[in-house]
C-alpha atoms as a PDB file:
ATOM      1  CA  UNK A   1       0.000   0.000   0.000  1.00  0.00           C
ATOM      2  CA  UNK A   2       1.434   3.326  -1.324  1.00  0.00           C
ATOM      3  CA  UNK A   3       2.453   5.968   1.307  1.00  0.00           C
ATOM      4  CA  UNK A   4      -0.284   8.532  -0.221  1.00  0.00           C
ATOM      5  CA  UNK A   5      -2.807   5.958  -0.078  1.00  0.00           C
ATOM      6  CA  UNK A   6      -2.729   5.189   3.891  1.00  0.00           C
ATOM      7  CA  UNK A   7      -3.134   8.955   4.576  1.00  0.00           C
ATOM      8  CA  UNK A   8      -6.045   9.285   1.636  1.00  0.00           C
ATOM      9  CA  UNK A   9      -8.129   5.714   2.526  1.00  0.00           C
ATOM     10  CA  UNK A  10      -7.029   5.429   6.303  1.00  0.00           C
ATOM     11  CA  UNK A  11      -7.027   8.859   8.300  1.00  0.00           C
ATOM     12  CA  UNK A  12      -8.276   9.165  11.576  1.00  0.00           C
ATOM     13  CA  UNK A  13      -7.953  12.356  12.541  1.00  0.00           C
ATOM     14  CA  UNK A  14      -6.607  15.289  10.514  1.00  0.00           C
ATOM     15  CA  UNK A  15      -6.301  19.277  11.760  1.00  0.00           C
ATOM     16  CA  UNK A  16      -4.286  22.774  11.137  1.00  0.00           C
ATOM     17  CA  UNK A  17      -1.364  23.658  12.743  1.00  0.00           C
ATOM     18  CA  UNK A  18       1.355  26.629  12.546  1.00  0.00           C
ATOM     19  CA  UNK A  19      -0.030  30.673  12.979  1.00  0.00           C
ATOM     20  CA  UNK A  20      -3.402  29.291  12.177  1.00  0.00           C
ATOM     21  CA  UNK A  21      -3.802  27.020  15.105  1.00  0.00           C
ATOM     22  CA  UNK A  22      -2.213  29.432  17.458  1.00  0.00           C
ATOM     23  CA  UNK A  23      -4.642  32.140  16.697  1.00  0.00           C
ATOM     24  CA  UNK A  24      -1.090  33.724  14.809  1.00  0.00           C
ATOM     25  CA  UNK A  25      -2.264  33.789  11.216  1.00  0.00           C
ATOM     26  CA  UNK A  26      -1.509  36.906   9.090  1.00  0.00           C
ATOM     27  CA  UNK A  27      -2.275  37.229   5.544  1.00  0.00           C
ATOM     28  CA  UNK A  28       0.658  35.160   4.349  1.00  0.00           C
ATOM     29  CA  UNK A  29       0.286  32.616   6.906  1.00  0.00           C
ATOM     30  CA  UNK A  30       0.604  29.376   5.017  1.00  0.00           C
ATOM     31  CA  UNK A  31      -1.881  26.058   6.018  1.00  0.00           C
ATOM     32  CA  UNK A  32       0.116  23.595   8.409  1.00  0.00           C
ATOM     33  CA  UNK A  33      -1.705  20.138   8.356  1.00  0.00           C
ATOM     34  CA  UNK A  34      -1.644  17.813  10.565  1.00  0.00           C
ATOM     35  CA  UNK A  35      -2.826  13.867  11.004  1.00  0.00           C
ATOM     36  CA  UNK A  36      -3.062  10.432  12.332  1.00  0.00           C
ATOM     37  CA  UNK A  37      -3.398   7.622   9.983  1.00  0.00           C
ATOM     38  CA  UNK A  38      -4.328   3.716  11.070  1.00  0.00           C
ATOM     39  CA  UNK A  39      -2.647   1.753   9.251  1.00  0.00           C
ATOM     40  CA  UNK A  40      -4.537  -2.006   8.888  1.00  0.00           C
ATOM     41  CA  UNK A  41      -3.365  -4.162  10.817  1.00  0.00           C
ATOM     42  CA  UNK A  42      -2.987  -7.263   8.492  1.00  0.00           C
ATOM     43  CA  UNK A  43       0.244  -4.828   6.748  1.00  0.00           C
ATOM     44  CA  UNK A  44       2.126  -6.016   9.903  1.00  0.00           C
ATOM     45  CA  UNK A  45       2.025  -9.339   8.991  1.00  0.00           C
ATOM     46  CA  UNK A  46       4.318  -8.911   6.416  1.00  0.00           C
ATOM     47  CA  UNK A  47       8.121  -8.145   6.115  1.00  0.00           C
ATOM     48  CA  UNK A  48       7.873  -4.751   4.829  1.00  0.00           C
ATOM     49  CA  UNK A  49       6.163  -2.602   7.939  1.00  0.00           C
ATOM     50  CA  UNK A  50       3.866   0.631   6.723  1.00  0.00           C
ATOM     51  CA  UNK A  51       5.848   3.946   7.161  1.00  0.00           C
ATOM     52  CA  UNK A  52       5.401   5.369  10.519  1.00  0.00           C
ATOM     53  CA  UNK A  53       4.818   8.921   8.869  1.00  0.00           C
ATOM     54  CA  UNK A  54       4.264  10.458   5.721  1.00  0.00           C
ATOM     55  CA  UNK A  55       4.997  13.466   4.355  1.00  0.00           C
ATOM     56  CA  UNK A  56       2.136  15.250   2.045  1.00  0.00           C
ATOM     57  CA  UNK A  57       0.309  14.169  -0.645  1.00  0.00           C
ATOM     58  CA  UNK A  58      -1.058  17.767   0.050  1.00  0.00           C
ATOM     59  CA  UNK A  59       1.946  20.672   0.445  1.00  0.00           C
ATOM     60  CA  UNK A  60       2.360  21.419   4.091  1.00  0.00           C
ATOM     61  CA  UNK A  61       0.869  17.657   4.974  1.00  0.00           C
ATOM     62  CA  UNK A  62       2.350  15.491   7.105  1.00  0.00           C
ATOM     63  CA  UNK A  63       0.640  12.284   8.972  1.00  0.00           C
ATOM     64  CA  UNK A  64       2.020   9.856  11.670  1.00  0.00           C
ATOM     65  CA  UNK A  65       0.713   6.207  11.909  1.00  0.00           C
ATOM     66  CA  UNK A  66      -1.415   5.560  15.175  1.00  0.00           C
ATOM     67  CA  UNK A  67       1.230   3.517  17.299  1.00  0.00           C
ATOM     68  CA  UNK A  68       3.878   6.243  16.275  1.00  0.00           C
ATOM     69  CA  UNK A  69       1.995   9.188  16.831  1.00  0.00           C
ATOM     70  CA  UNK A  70       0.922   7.610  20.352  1.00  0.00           C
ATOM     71  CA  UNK A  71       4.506   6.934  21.633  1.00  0.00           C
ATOM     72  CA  UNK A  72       5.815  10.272  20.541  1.00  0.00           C
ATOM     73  CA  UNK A  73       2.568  11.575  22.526  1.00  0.00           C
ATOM     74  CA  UNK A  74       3.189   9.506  25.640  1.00  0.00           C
ATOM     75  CA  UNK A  75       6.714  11.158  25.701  1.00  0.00           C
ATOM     76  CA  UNK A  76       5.302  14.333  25.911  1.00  0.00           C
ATOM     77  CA  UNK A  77       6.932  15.425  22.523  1.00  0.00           C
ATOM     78  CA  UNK A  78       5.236  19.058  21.905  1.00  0.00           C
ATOM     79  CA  UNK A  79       4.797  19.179  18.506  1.00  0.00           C
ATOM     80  CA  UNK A  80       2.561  15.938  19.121  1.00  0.00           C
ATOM     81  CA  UNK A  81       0.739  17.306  22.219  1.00  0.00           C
ATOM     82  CA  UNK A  82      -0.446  20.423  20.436  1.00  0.00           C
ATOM     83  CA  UNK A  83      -1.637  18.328  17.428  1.00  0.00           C
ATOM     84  CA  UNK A  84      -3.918  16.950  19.815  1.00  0.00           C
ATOM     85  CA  UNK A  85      -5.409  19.430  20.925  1.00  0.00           C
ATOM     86  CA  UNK A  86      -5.756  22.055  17.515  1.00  0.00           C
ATOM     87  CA  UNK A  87      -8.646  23.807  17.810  1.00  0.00           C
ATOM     88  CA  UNK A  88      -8.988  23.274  13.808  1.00  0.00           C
ATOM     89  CA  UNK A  89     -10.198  20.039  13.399  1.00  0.00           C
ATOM     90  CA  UNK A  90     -10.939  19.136   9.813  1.00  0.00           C
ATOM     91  CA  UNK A  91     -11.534  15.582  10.169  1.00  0.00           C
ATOM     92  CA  UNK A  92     -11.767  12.894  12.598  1.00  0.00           C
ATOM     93  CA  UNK A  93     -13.989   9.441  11.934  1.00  0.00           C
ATOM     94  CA  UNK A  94     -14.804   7.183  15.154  1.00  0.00           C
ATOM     95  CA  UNK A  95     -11.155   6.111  16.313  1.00  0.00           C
ATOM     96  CA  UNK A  96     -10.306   9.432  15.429  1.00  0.00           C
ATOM     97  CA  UNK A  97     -12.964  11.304  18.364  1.00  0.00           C
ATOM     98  CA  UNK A  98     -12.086   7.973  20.289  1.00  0.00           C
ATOM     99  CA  UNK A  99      -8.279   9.401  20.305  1.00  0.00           C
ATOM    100  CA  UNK A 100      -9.159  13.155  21.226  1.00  0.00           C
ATOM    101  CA  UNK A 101     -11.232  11.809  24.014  1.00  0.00           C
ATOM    102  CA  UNK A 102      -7.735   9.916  25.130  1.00  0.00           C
ATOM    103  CA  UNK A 103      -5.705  13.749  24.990  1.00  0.00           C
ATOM    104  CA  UNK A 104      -5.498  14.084  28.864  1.00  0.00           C
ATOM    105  CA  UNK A 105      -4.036  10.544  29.219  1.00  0.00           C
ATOM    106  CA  UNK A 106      -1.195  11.774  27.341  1.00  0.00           C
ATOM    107  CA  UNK A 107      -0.903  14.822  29.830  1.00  0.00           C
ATOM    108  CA  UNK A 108       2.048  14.400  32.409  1.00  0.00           C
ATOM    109  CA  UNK A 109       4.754  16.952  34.395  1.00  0.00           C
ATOM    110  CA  UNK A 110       6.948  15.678  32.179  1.00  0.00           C
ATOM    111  CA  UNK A 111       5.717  18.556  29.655  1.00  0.00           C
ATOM    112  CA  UNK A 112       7.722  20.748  31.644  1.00  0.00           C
ATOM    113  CA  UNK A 113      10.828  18.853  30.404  1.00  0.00           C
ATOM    114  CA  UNK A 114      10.178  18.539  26.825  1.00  0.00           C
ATOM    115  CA  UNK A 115       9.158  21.909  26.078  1.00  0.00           C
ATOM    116  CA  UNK A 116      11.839  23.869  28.070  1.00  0.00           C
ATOM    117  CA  UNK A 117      14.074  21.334  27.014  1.00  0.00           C
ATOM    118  CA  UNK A 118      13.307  21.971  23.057  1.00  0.00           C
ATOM    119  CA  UNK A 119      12.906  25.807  24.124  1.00  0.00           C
ATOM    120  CA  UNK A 120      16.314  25.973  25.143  1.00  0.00           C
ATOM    121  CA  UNK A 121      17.685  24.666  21.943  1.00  0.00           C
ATOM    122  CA  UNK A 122      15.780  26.973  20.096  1.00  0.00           C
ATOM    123  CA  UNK A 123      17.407  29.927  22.314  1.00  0.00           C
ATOM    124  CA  UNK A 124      20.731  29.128  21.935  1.00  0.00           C
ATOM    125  CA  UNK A 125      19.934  28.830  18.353  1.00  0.00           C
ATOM    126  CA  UNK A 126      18.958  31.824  18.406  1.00  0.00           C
ATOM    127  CA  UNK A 127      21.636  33.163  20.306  1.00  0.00           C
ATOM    128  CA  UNK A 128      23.903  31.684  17.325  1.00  0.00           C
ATOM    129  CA  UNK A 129      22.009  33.037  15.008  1.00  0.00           C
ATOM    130  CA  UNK A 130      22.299  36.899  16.504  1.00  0.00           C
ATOM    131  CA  UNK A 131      25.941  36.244  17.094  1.00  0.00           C
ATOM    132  CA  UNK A 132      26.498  35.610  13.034  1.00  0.00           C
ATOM    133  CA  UNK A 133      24.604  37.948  11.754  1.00  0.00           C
ATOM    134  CA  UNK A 134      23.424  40.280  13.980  1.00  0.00           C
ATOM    135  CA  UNK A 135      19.916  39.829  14.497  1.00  0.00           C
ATOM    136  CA  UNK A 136      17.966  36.969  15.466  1.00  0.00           C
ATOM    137  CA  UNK A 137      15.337  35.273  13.404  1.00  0.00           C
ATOM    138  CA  UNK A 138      12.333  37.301  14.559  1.00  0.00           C
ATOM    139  CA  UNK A 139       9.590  34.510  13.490  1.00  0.00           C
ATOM    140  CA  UNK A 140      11.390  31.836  15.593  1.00  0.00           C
ATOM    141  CA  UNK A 141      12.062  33.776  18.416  1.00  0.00           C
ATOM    142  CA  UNK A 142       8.021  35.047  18.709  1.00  0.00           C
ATOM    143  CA  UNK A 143       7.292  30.917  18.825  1.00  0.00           C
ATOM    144  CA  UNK A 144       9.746  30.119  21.302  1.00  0.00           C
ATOM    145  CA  UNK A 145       7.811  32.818  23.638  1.00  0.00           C
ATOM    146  CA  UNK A 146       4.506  31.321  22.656  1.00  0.00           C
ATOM    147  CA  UNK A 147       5.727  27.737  23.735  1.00  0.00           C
ATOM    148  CA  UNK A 148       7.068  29.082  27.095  1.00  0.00           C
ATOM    149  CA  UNK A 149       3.674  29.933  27.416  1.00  0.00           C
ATOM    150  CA  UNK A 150       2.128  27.135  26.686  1.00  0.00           C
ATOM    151  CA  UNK A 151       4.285  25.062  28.736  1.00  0.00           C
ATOM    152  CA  UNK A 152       3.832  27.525  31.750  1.00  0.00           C
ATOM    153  CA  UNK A 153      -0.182  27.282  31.448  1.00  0.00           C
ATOM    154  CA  UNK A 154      -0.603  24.075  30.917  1.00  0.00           C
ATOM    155  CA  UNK A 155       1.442  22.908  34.102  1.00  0.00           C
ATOM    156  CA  UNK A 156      -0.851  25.965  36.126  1.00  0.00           C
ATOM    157  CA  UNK A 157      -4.399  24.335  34.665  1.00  0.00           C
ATOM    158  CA  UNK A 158      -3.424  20.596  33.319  1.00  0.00           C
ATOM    159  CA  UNK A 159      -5.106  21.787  30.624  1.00  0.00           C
ATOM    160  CA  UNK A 160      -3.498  22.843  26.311  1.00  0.00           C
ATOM    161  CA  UNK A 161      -5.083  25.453  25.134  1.00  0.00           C
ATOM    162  CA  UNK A 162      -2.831  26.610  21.533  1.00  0.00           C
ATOM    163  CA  UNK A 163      -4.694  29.719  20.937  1.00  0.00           C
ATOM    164  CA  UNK A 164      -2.904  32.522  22.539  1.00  0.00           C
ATOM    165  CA  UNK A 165      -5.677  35.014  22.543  1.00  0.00           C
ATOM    166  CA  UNK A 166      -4.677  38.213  24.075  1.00  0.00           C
ATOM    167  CA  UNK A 167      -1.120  37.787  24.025  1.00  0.00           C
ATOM    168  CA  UNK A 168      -1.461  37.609  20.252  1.00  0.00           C
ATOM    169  CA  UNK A 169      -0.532  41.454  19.546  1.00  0.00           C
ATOM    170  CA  UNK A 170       2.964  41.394  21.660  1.00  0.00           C
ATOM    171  CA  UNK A 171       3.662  38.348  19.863  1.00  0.00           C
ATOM    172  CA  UNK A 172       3.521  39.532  16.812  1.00  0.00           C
ATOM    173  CA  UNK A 173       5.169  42.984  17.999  1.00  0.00           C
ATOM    174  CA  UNK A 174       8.451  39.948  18.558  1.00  0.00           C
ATOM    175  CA  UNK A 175       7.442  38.569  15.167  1.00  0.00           C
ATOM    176  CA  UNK A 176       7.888  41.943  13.221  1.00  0.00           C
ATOM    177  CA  UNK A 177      11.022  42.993  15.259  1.00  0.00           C
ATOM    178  CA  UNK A 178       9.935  45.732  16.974  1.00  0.00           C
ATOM    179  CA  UNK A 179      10.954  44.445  20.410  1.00  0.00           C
ATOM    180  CA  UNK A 180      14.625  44.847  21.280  1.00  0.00           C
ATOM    181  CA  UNK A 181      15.982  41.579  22.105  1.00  0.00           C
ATOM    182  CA  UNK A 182      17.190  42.503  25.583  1.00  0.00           C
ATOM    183  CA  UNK A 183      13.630  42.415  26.032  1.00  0.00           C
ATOM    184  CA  UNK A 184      12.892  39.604  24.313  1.00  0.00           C
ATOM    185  CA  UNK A 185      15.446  37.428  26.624  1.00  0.00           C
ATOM    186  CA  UNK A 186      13.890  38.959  29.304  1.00  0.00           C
ATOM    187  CA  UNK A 187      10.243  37.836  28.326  1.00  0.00           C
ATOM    188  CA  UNK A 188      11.953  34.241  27.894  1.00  0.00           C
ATOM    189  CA  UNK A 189      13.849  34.100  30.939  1.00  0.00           C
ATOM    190  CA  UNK A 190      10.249  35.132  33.020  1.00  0.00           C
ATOM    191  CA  UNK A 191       8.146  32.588  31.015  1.00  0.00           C
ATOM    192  CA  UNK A 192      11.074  29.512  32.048  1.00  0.00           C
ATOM    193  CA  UNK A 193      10.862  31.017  35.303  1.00  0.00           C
ATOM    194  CA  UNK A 194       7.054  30.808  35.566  1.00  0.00           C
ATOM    195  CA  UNK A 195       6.722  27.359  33.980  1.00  0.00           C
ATOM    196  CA  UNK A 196       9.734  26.298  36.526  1.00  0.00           C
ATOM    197  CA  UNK A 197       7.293  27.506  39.529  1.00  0.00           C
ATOM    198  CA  UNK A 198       4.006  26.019  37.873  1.00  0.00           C
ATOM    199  CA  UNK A 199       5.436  22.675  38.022  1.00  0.00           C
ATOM    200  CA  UNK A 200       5.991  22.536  41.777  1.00  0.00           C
ATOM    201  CA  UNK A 201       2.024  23.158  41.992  1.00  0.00           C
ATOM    202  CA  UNK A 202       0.963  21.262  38.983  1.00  0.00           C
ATOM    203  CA  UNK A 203      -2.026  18.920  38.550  1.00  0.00           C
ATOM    204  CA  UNK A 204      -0.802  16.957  36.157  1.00  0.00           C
ATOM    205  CA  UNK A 205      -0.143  13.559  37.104  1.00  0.00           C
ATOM    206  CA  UNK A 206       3.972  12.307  37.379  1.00  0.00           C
ATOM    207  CA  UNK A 207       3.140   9.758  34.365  1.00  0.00           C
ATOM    208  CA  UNK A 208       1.345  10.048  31.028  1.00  0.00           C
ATOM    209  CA  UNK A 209      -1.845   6.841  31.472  1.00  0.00           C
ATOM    210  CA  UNK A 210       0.649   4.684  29.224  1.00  0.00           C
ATOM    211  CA  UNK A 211      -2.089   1.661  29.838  1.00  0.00           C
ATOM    212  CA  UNK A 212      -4.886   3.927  28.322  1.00  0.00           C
ATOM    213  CA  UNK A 213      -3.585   4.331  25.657  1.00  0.00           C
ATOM    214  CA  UNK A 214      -2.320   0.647  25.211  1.00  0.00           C
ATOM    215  CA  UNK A 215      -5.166  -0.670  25.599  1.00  0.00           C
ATOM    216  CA  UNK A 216      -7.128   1.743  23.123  1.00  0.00           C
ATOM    217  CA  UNK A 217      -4.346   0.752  20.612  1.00  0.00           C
ATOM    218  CA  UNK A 218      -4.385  -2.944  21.217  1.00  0.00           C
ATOM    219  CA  UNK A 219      -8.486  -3.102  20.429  1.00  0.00           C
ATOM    220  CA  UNK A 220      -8.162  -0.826  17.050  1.00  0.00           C
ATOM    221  CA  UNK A 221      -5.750  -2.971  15.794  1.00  0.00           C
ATOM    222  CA  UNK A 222      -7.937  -6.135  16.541  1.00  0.00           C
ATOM    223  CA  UNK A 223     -10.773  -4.434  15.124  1.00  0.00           C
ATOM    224  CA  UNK A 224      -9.043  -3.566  12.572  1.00  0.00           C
ATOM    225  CA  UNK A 225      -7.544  -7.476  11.846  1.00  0.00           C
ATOM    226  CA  UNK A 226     -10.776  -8.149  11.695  1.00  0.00           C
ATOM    227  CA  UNK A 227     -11.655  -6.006   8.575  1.00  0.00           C
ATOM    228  CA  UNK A 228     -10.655  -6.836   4.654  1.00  0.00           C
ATOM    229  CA  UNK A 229      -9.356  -4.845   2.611  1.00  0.00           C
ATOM    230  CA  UNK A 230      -9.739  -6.678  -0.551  1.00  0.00           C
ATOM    231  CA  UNK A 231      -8.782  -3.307  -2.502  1.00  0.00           C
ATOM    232  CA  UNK A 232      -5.290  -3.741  -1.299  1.00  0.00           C
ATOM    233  CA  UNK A 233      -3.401  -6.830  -3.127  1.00  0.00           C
ATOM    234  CA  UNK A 234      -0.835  -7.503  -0.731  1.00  0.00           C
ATOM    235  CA  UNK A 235      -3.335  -7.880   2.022  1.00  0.00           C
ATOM    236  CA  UNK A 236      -6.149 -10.141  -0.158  1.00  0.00           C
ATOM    237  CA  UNK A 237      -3.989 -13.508   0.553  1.00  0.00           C
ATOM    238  CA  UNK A 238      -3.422 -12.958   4.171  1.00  0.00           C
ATOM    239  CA  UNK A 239      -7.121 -11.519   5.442  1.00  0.00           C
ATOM    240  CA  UNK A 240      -9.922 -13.186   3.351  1.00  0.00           C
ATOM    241  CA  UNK A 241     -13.702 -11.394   2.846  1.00  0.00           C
ATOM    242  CA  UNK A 242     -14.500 -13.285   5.942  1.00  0.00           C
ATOM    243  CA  UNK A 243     -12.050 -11.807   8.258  1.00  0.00           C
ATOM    244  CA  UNK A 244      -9.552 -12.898  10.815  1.00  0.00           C
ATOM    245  CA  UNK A 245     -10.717 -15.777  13.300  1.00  0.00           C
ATOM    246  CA  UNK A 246     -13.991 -16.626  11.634  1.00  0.00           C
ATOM    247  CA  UNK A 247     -14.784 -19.542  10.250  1.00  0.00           C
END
């Protein structure tokens, strides 16, 4: 089964992301998508596994396989976490809402280490970046702020909210330049600090629900074992119109 095909015939769940998501968007924002495939089950049978992502078929596409987008989640990876919760939702079938209903399983205090973590290496990026040429790269720099933020709020409510409302005019002030980066380091120094103190009153749980989310991966795969896919040829001789088990 072609790449293109498994995000076409198989997608769970599909969203925006970027500017758009993070109420950011300006008139040459481009449209980030986002999305979960499943692929069927009976294409693990055989020696050559389904990709665990894809990139496109639409420009600006990309789409993780369910057991790959779920580990990546239970690590607290951010780029995962806020796919989860996009407030732009363009698709999302039964396994799909079945998932989103799962997004607070994937919550832990270890958010506070993965997004700091990945913030950091963004600021001394950064901090390269001003150092060879002189200025830092504006557009980056406004993001890193807004995932201080995030990481900051959602450690103070347990809750991921991407949109970033009123602070959406300062950000873009960063975006455009017109805050002098003595400030800006300021602003991220704060935020770290904040998200540093948020953590020590948190009420997210030490641990992600790893056995939630096993468990709702364990049955979609059996239900989906249990389905043919007769338009696929490498799967007609090893899951028959009858399906798996049945006699």
């Amino acid at each position: 089964m072609r790449p293109e095909t498994l995000v076409r015939d198989h997608t769970i769940y599909a969203c925006v992301m970027g500017s758009r998501a993070f109420g950011l968007a300006t008139a040459g924002s481009d449209t980030d998508r986002r999305g979960v495939f499943l692929a069927p089950t009976a294409l693990f049978w055989r020696f050559e596994k389904p990709p665990t992502h894809v990139e496109g078929p639409l420009p600006e596409q990309f789409g993780w396989e369910l057991e790959r987008f779920c580990e990546l989640a239970l690590r607290a990876n951010p780029n995962i976490l806020e796919c989860l919760h996009s407030p732009l939702v363009e698709y999302a079938d039964t396994t799909g809402h079945e998932l989103l209903a799962l997004r607070e399983a994937f919550l832990s205090r270890q958010v506070y280490e993965t997004f700091t973590r990945y913030a950091l290496g963004q600021r001394r990026k950064l901090e390269a970046g001003l150092r060879a040429h002189g200025t830092p790269r504006w557009k980056h720099a406004m993001h890193l702020l807004r995932l201080l933020g995030s990481a900051r709020d959602v450690l103070r409510t347990g809750r991921m909210t991407l949109d970033v409302g009123d602070a959406r005019a300062s950000l873009l002030e960063v975006q455009h330049g017109e805050v002098p980066w003595p400030e800006v380091e300021a602003r991220m120094t704060r935020l770290a600090a904040e998200a540093e103190e948020a953590l020590h009153r948190t009420p997210l749980p030490a641990e992600p629900d790893r056995r939630r989310v096993e468990d709702f991966l364990v049955r979609v795969r059996r239900a989906s074992a249990l389905q043919p896919y007769a338009d696929d040829e490498g799967v007609q001789g090893v899951v028959d119109a009858r399906g798996v088990g049945q006699r």
